[in-house]
N, C-alpha and C. Protein backbone atom coordinates (compact mmCIF):
# COMPACT_ATOMS: atom_id res chain seq x y z
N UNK A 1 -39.00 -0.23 22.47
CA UNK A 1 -37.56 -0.18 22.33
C UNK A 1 -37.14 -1.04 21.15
N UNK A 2 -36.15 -0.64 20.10
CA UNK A 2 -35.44 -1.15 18.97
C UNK A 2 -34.80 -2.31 19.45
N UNK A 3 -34.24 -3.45 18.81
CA UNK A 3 -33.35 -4.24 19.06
C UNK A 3 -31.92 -3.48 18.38
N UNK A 4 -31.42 -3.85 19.21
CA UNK A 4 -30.15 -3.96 18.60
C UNK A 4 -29.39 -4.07 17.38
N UNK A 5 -29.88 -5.19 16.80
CA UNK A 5 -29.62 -5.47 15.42
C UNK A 5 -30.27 -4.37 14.47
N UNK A 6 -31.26 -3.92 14.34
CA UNK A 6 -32.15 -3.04 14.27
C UNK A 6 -30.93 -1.72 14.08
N UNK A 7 -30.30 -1.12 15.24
CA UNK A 7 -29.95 -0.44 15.56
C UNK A 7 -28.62 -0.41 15.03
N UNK A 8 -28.18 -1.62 14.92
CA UNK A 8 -27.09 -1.49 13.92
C UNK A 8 -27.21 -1.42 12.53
N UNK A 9 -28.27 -2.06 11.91
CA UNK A 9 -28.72 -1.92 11.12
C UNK A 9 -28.30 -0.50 9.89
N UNK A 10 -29.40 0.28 11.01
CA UNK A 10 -30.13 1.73 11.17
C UNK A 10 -28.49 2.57 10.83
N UNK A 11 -27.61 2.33 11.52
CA UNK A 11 -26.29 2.59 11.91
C UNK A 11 -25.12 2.62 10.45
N UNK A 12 -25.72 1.42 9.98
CA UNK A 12 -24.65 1.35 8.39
C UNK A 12 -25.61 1.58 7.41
N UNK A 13 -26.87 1.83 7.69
CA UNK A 13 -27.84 2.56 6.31
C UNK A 13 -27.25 4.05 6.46
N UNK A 14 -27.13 4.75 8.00
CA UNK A 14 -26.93 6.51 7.44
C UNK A 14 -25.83 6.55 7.61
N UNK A 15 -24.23 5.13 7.21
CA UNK A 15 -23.22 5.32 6.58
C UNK A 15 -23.11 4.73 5.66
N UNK A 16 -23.75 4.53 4.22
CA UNK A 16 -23.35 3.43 3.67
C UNK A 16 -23.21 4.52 2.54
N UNK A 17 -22.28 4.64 1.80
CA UNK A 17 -21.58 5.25 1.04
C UNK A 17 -21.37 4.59 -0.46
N UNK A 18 -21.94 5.66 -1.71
CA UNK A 18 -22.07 5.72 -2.57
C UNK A 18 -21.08 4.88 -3.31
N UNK A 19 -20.95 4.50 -4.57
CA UNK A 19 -19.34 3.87 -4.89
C UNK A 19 -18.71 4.95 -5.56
N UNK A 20 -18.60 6.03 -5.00
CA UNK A 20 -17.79 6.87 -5.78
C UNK A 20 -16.33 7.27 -5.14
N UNK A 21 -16.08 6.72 -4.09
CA UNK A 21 -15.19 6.37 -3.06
C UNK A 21 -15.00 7.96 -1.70
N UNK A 22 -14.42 6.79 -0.96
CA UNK A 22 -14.71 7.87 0.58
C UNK A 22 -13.33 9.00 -0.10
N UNK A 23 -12.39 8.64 -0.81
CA UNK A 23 -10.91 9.27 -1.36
C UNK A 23 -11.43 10.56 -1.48
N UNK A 24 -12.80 10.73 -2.47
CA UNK A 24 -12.95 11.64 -3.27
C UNK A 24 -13.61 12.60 -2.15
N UNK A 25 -14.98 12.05 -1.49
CA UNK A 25 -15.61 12.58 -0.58
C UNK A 25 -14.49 13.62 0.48
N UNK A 26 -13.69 12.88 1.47
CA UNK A 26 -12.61 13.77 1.46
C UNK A 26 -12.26 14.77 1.28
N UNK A 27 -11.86 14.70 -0.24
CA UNK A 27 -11.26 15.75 -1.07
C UNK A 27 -12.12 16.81 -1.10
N UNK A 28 -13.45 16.54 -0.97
CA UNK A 28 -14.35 17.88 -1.88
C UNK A 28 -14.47 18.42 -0.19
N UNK A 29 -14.81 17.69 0.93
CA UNK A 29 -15.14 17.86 1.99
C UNK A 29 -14.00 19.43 2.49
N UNK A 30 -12.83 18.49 2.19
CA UNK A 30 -11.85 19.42 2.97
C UNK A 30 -11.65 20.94 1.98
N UNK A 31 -11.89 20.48 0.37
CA UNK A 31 -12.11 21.84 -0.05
C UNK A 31 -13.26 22.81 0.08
N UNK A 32 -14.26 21.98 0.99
CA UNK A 32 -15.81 22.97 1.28
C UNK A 32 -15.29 23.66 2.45
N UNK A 33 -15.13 22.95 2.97
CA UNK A 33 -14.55 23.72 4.25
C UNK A 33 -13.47 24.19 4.90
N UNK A 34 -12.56 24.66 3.19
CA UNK A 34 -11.41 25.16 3.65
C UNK A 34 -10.13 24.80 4.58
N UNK A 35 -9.99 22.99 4.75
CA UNK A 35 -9.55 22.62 6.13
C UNK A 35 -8.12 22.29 5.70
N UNK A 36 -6.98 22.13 6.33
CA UNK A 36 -6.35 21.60 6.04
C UNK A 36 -6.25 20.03 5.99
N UNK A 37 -5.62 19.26 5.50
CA UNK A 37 -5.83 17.60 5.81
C UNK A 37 -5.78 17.92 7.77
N UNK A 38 -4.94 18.41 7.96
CA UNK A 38 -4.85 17.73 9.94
C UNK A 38 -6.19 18.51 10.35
N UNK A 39 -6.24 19.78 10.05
CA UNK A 39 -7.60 20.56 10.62
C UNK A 39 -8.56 19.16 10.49
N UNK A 40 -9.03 18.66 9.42
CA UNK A 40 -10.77 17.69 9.41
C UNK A 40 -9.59 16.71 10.00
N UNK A 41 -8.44 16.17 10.38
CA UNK A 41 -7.76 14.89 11.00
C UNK A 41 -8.73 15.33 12.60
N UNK A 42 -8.43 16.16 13.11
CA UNK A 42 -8.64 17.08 14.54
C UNK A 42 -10.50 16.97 14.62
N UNK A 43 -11.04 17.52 13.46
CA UNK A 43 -12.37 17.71 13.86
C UNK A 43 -13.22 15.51 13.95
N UNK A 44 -12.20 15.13 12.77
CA UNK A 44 -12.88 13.58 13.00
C UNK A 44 -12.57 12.89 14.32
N UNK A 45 -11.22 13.16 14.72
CA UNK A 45 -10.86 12.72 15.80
C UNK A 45 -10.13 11.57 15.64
N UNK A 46 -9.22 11.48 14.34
CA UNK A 46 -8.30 10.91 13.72
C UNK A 46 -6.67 10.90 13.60
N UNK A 47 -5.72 10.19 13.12
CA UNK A 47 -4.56 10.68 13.13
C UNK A 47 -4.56 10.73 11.49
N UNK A 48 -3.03 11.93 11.61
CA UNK A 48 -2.78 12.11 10.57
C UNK A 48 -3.13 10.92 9.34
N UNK A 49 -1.91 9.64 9.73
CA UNK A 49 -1.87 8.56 8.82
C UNK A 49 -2.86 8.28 8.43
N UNK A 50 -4.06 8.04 9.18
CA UNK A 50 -5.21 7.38 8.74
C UNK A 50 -5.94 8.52 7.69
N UNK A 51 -6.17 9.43 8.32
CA UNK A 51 -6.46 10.51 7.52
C UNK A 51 -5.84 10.40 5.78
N UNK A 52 -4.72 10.84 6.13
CA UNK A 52 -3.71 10.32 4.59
C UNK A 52 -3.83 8.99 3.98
N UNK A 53 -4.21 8.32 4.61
CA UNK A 53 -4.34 6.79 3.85
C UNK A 53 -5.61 6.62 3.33
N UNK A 54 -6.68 7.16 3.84
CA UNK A 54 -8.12 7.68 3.67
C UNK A 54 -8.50 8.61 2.07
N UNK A 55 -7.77 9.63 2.69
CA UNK A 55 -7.90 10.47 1.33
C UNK A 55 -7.12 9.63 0.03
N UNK A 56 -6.07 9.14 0.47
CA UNK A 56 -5.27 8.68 -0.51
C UNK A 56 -6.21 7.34 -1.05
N UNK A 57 -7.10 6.75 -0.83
CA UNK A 57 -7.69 5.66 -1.04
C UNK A 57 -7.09 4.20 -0.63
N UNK A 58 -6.04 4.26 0.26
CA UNK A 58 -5.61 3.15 0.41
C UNK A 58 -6.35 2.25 2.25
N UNK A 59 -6.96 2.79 2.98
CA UNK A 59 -7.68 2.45 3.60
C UNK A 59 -9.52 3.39 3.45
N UNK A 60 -10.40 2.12 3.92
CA UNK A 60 -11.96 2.32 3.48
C UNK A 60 -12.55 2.62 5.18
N UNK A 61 -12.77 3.89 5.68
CA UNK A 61 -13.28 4.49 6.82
C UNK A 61 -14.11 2.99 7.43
N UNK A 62 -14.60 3.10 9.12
CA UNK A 62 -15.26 2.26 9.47
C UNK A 62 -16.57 2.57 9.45
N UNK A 63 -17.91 2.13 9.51
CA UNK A 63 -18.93 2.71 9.72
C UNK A 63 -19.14 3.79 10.53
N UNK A 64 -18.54 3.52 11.68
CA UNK A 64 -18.62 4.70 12.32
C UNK A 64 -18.14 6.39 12.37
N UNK A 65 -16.83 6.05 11.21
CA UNK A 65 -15.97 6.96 10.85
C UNK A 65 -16.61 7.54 9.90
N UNK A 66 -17.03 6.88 8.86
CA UNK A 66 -18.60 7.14 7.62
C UNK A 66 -19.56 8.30 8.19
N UNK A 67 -20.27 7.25 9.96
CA UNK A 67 -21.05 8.08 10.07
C UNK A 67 -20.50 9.69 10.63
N UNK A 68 -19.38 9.81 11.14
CA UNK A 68 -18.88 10.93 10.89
C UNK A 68 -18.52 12.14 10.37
N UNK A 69 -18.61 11.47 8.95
CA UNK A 69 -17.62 12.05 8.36
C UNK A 69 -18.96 12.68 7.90
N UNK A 70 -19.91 11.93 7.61
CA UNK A 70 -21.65 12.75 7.39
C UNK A 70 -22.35 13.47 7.93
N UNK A 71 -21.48 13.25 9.32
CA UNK A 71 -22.35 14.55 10.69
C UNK A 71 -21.54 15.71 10.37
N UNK A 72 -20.26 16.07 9.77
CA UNK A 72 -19.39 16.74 9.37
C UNK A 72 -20.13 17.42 8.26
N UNK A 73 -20.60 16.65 7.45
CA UNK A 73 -21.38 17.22 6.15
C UNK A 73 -22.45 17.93 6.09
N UNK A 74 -23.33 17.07 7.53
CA UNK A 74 -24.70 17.50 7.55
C UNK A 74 -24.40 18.95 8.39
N UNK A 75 -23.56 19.07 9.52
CA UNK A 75 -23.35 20.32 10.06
C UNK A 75 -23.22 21.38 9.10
N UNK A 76 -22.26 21.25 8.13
CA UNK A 76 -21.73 22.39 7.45
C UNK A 76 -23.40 22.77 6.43
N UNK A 77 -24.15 21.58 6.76
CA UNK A 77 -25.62 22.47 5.82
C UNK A 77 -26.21 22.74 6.69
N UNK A 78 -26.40 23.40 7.84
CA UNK A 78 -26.74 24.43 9.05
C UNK A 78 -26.58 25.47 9.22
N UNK A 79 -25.54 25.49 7.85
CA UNK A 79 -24.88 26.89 7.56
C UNK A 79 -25.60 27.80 7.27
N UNK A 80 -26.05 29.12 7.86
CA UNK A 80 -26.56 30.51 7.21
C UNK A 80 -26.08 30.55 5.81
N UNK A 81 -24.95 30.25 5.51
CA UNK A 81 -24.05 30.48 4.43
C UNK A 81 -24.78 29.74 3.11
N UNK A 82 -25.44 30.64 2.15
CA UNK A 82 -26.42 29.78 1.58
C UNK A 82 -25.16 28.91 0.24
N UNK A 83 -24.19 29.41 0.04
CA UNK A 83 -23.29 28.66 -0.98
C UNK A 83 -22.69 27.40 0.06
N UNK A 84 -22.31 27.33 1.49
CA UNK A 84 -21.61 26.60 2.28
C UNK A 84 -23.15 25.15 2.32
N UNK A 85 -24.47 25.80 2.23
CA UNK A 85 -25.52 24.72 2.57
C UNK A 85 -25.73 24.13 1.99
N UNK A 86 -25.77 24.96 0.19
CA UNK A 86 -25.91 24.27 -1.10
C UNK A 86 -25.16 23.02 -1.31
N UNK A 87 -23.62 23.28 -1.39
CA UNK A 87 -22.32 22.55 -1.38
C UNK A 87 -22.30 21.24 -0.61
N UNK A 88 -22.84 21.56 0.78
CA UNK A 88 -23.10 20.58 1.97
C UNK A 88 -23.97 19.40 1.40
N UNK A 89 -25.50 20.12 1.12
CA UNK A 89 -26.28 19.32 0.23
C UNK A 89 -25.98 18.38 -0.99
N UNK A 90 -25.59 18.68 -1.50
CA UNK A 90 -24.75 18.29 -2.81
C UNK A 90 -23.85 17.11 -2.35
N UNK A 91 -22.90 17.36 -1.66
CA UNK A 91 -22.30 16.01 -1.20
C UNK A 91 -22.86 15.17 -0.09
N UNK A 92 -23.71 15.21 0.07
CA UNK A 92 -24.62 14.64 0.99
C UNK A 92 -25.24 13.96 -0.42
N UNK A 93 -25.66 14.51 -0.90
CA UNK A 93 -27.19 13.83 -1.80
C UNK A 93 -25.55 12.87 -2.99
N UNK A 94 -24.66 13.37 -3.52
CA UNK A 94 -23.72 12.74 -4.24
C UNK A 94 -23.27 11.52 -3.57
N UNK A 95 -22.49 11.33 -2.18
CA UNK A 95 -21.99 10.59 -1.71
C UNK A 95 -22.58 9.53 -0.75
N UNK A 96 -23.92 9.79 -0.10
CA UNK A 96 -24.52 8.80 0.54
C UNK A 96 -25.56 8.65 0.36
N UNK A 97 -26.18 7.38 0.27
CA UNK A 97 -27.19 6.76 0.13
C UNK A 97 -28.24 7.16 0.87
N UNK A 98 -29.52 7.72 0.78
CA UNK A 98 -30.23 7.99 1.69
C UNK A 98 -30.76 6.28 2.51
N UNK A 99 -30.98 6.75 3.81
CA UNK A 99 -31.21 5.74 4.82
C UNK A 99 -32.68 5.05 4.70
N UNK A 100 -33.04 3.86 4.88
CA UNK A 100 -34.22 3.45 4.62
C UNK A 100 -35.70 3.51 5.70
């Protein structure tokens, strides 16, 4: 069994995010997948504001919201859809750091 620390660790390596900011990530996110801002507000499990303050760059997601927002990413490359997997990939490999 892992410790804990370990586990948190583990936890902010497969969110730790590129410096190209979460604003932008966002942006490309919600244009891959067609969403409206509240549609990905609904699928993160967010409110509007935060959402808007997010994209807008004026608040920085929590780790956990990070790791979210990457299970969001990594789903959409599950896609049959070989342009939706490519795209997925791409901001995956652009925006986060691979985990150690």
């Amino acid at each position: 069994m892992r410790s804990p620390i370990y586990q948190i660790t583990k936890l902010k390596q497969t969110a730790v995010l590129r410096k190209l900011g979460v604003s932008k990530l966002i942006c490309e996110l919600r244009q891959l997948t067609i969403f409206s801002q509240e549609q990905l507000t609904t699928v993160l499990g967010v409110a509007d504001s935060t959402s808007d303050r997010r994209e807008n760059g004026h608040i920085q997601p929590s780790p956990l919201a990070l790791k979210q927002i990457k299970t969001v990413s990594e789903d959409l490359g599950n896609s049959p859809e070989l342009k939706l997997h490519k795209r997925s990939q791409h901001l995956l490999t652009k925006y986060f750091l691979e985990a150690e």
